[in-house]
Protein backbone atom coordinates (compact mmCIF):
# COMPACT_ATOMS: atom_id res chain seq x y z
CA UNK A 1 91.92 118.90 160.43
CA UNK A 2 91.88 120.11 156.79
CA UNK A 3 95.57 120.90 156.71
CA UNK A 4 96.57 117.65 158.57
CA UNK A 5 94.64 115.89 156.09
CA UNK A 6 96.49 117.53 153.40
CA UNK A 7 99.58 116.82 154.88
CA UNK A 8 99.05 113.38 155.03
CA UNK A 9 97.73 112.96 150.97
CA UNK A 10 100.77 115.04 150.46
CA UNK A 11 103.22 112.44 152.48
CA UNK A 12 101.09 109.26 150.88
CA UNK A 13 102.01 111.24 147.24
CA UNK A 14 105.47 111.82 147.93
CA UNK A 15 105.70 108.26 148.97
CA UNK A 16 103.89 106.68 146.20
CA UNK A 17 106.18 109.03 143.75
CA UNK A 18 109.45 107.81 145.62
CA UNK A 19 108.53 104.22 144.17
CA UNK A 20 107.25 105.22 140.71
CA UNK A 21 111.21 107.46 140.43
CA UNK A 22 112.66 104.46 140.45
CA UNK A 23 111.00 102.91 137.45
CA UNK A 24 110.93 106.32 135.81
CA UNK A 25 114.64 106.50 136.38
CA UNK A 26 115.93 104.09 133.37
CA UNK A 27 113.32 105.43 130.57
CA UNK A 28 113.95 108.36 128.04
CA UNK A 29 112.00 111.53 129.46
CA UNK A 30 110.65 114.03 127.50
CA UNK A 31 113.72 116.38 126.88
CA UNK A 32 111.86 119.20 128.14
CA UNK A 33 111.90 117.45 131.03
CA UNK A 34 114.69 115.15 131.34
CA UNK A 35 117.60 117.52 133.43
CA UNK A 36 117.36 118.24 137.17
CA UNK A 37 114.70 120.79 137.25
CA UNK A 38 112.79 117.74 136.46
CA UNK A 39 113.46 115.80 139.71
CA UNK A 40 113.02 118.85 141.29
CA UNK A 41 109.31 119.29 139.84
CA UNK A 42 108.55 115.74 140.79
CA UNK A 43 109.06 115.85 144.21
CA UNK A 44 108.06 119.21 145.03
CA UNK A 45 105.55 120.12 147.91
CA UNK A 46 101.95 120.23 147.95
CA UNK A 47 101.20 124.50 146.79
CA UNK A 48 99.78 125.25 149.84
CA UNK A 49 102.03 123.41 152.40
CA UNK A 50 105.31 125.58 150.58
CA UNK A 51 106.53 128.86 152.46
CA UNK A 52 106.80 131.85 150.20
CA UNK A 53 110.32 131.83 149.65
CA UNK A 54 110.04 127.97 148.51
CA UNK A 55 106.68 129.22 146.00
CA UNK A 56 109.37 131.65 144.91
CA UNK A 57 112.33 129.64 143.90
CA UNK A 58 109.57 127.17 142.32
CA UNK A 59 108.26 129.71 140.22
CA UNK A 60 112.03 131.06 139.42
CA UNK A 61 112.62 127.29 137.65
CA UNK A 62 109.93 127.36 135.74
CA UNK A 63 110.28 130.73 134.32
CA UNK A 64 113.81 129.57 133.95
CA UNK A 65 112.02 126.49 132.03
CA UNK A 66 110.06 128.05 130.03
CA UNK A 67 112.32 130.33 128.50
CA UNK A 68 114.52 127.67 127.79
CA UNK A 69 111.53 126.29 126.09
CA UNK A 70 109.96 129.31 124.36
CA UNK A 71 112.66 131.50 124.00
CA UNK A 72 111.01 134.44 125.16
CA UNK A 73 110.56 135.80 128.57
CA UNK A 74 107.57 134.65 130.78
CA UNK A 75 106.93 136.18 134.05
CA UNK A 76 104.86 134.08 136.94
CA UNK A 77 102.87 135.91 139.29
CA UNK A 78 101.48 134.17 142.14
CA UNK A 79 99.17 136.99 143.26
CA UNK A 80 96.61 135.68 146.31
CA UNK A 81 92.67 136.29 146.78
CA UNK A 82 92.11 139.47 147.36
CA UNK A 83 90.03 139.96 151.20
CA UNK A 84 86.18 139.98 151.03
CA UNK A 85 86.22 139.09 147.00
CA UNK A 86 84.15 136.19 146.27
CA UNK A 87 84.07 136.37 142.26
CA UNK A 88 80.66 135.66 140.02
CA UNK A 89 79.71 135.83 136.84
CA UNK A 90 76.90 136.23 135.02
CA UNK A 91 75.70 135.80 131.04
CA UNK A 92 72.56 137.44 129.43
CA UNK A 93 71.63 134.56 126.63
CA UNK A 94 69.32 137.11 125.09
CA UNK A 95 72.34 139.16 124.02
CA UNK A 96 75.02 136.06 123.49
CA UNK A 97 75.47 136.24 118.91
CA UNK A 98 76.81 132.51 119.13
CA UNK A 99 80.54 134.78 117.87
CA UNK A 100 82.85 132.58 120.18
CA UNK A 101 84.98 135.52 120.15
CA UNK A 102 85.07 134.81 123.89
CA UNK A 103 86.58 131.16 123.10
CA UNK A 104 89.07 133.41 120.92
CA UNK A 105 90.11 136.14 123.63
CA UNK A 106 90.34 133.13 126.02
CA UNK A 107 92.93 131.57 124.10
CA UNK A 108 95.19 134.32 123.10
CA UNK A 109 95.00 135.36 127.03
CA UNK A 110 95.62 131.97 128.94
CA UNK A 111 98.31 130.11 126.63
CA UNK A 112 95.66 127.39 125.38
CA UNK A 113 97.64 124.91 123.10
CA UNK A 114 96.63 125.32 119.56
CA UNK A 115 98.05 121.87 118.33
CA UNK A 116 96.31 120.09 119.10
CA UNK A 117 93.68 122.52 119.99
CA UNK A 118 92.47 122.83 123.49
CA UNK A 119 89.13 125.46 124.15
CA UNK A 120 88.44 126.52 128.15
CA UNK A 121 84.88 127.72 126.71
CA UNK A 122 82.31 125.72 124.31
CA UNK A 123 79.60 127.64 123.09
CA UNK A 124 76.62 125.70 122.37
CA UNK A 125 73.83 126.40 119.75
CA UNK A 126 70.22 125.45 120.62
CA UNK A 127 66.99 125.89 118.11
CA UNK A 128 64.46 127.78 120.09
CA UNK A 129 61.74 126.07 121.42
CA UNK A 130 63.75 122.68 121.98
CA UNK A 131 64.18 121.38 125.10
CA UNK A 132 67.65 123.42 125.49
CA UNK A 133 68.70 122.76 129.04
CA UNK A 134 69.70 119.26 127.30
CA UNK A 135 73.37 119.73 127.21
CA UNK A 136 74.65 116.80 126.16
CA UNK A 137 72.62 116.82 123.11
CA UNK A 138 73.62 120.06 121.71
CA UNK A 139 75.19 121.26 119.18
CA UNK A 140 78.71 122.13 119.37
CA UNK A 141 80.52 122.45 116.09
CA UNK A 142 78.30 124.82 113.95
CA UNK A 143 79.95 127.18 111.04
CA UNK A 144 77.07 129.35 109.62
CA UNK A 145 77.82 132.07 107.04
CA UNK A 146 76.96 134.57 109.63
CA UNK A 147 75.83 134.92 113.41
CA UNK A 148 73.41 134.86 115.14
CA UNK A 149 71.15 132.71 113.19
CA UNK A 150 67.52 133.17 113.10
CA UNK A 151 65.41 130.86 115.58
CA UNK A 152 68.62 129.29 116.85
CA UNK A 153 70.21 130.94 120.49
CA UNK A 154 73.62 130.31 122.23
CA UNK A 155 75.20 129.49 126.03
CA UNK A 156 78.77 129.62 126.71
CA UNK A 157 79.82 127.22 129.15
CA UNK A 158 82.74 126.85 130.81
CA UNK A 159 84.26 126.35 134.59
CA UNK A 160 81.07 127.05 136.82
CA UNK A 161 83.48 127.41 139.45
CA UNK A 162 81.49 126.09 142.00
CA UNK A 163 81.04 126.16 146.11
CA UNK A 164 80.46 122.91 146.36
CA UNK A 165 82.75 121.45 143.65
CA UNK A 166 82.66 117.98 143.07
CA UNK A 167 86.18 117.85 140.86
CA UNK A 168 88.26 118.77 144.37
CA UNK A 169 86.44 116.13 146.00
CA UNK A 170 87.86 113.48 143.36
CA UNK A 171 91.27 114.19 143.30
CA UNK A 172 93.50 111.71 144.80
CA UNK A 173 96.51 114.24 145.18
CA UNK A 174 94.76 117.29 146.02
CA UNK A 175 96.23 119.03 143.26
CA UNK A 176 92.88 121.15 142.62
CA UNK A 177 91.05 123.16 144.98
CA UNK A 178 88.81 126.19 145.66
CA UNK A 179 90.60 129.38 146.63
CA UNK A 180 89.17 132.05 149.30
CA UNK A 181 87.68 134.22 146.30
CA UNK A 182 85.89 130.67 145.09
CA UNK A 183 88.35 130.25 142.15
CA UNK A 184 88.78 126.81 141.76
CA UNK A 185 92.55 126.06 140.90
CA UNK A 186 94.93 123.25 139.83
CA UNK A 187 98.47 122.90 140.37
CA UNK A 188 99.68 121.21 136.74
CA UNK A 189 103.17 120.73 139.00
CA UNK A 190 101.15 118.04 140.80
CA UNK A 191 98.42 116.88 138.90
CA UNK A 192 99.04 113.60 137.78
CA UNK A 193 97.04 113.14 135.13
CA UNK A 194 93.70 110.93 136.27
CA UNK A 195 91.31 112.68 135.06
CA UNK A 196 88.70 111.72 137.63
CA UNK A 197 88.22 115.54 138.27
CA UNK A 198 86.91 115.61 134.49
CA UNK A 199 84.55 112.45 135.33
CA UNK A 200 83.20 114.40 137.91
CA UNK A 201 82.65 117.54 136.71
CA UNK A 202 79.06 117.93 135.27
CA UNK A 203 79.52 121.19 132.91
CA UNK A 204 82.29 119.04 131.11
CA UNK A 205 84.45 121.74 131.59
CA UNK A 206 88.59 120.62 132.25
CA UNK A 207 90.54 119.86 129.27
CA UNK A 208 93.33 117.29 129.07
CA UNK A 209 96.42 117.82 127.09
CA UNK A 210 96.73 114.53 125.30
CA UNK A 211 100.20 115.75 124.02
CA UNK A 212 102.68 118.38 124.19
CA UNK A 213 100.79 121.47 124.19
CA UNK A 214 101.99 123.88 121.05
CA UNK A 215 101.99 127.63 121.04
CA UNK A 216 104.52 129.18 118.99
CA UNK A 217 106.46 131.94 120.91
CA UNK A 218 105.29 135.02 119.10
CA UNK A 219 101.28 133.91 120.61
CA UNK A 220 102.49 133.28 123.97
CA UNK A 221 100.96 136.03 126.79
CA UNK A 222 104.02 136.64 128.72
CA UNK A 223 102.58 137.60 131.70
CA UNK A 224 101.13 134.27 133.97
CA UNK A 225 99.66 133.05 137.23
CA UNK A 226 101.25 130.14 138.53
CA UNK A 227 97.61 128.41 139.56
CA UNK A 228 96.29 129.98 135.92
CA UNK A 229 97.74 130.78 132.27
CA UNK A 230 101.48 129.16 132.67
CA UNK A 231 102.27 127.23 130.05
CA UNK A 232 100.97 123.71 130.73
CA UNK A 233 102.62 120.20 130.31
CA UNK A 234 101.40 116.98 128.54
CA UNK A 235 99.32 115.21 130.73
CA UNK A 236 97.75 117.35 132.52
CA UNK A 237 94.13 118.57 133.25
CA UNK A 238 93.46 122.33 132.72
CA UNK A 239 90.20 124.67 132.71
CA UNK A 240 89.38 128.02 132.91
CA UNK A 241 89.76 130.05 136.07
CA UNK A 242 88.12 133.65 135.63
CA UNK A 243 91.96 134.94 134.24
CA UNK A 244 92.95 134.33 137.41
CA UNK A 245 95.96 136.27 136.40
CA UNK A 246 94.18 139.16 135.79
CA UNK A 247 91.22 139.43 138.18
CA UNK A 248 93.45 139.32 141.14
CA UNK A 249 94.79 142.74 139.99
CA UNK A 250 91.26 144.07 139.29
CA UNK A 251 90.90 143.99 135.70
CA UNK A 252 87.75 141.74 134.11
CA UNK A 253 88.37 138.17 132.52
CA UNK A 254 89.60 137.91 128.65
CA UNK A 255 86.08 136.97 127.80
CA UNK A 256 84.63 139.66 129.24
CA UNK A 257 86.51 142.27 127.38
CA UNK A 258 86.26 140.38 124.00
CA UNK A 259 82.79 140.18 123.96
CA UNK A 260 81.24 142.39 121.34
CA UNK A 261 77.09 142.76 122.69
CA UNK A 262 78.41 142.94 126.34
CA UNK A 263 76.44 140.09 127.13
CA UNK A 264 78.88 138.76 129.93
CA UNK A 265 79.12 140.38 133.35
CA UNK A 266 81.55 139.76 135.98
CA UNK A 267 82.11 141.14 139.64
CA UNK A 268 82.32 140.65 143.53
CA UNK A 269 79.19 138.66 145.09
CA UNK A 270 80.31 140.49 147.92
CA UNK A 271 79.65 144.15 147.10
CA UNK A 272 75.82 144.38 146.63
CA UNK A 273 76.57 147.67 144.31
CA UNK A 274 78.28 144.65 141.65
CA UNK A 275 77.20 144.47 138.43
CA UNK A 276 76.81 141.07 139.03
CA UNK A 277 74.55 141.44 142.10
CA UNK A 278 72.58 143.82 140.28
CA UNK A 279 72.40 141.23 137.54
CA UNK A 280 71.04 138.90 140.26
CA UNK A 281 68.68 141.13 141.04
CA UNK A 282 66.87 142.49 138.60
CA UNK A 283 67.30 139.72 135.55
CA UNK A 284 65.58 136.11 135.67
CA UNK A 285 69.26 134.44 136.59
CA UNK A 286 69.08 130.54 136.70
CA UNK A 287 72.31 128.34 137.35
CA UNK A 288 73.07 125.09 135.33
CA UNK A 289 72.06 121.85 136.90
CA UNK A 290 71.20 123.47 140.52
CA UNK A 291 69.71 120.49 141.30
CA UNK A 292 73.49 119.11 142.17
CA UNK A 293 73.99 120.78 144.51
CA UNK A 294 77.40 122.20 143.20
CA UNK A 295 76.34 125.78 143.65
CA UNK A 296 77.85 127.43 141.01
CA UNK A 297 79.08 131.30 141.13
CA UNK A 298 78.36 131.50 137.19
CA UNK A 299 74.81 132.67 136.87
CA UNK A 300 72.95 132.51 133.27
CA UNK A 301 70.19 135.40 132.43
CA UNK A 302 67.53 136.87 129.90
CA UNK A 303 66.46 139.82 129.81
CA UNK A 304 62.98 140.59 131.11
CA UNK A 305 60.70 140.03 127.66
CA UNK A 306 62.85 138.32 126.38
């Protein structure tokens, strides 16, 4: 049922994109854009409805493309979910320093533009003893001499990457969805721009690239996931997706590495010896706006006495 469901978005898509060509056909594209490979892009099939011979000459085009457009080599994996993975991740806000070197090592790993500048993480500064669960009211942009300050604390947010995640249920061409290992991916090849996934999403987490996205060559990481850290076009939604592009091979997210208190924790829900079952265990863990029902796999701690 799922799949014929698909199928028929994906026909209804194809169709709706037939008409739109035609208008499309007489203006000036973008002349990234403009030769054949574009037309190729713009009617290309649904991710999962492609064989893996026609994900392969996809990805060979857009490697293709974006050396063309970088002028430097950029390899796109397309590695799957790995069998009995189902990724979490967890924070300890009694250790987070409010550094954003995780914002940094997120950049620098997953091709974020940087003109205009586009963050997959926001960390967010509360004064202790407010009523900090208030996320909307918080404080975003703060640029003390030094970090952490006193009676002030600090919570990273970014993609939950939930179970039950309402952004997949918005989109009208199916171009995001949650993997086996509950990574919730997009396909920028065939989002189209809406933004109702970022309406729906109540961690405010998927970015839009308002204009061409710019990363000079010598910053871009070479080595990509096709559902993750590929360059990006104008237009598009993007978020974060637990390095995709690097978890799938068993190494930890960007963030992860970067932090410098350890604070973040990441592992397989599915492996009670985890450090992020053990984290779920033994710590007072507490998920952002549970009451949702979204379920998300991103779990927020203090330490006990804390």
């Amino acid at each position: 049922m799922e799949h014929d469901n698909r199928k028929s978005r994906g026909l209804n898509r194809r169709k709706f994109l037939s008409g739109a060509a035609l208008g499309l056909a007489g203006l000036a594209l973008p002349l990234d854009r403009a030769d054949a490979s574009f037309w190729e892009a713009f009617f290309q099939k649904h991710f999962r409805e492609m064989s893996d011979a026609e994900i392969g000459k996809v990805i060979s085009r857009l490697e293709k493309e974006c050396e063309k457009t970088y002028k430097k080599a950029i390899t796109i994996g397309n590695e799957k979910a790995l069998p009995g993975v189902l990724f979490g991740y967890g924070l300890d806000l009694s250790r987070c320093i409010g550094c954003r070197r995780c914002v940094y090592g997120c950049v620098d790993e997953n091709n974020q533009s940087i003109d205009p500048q586009i963050h997959w993480i926001t960390v967010l500064r509360f004064r202790k003893g407010e009523k900090w669960v208030d996320l909307e009211n918080s404080e975003k942009y703060y640029n003390p001499d030094k970090v952490p300050q006193e009676d002030y604390f600090y919570m990273p947010v970014q993609c939950q990457q939930c179970e039950n995640p309402p952004c997949v249920k918005v989109c009208p061409t199916q171009a995001t969805w949650k993997d086996p290992d509950g990574i919730v991916v997009i396909d920028y090849n065939w989002c189209i721009g809406c933004r109702y996934c970022m309406a729906a999403c109540p961690y405010g987490a998927r970015r839009f690239n308002w204009a061409a996205p710019n990363r000079p060559a010598e910053k871009i990481n070479p080595k990509t996931h096709y559902l993750g850290n590929r360059p990006r076009f104008k237009g598009v939604v993007e978020k974060c997706t637990f390095c995709i592009q690097r978890t799938r091979v068993g190494r930890y997210p960007a963030c992860v590495e970067a932090c410098p208190v350890g604070a973040r924790k990441f592992g397989n829900l599915l492996d009670p010896d985890s450090e992020i079952r053990y984290a779920i265990k033994h710590k007072r863990v507490f998920r952002l706006k549970e009451d949702l029902n979204t379920n998300p796999k991103f779990y927020y701690f203090f330490a006990y006495g804390k």
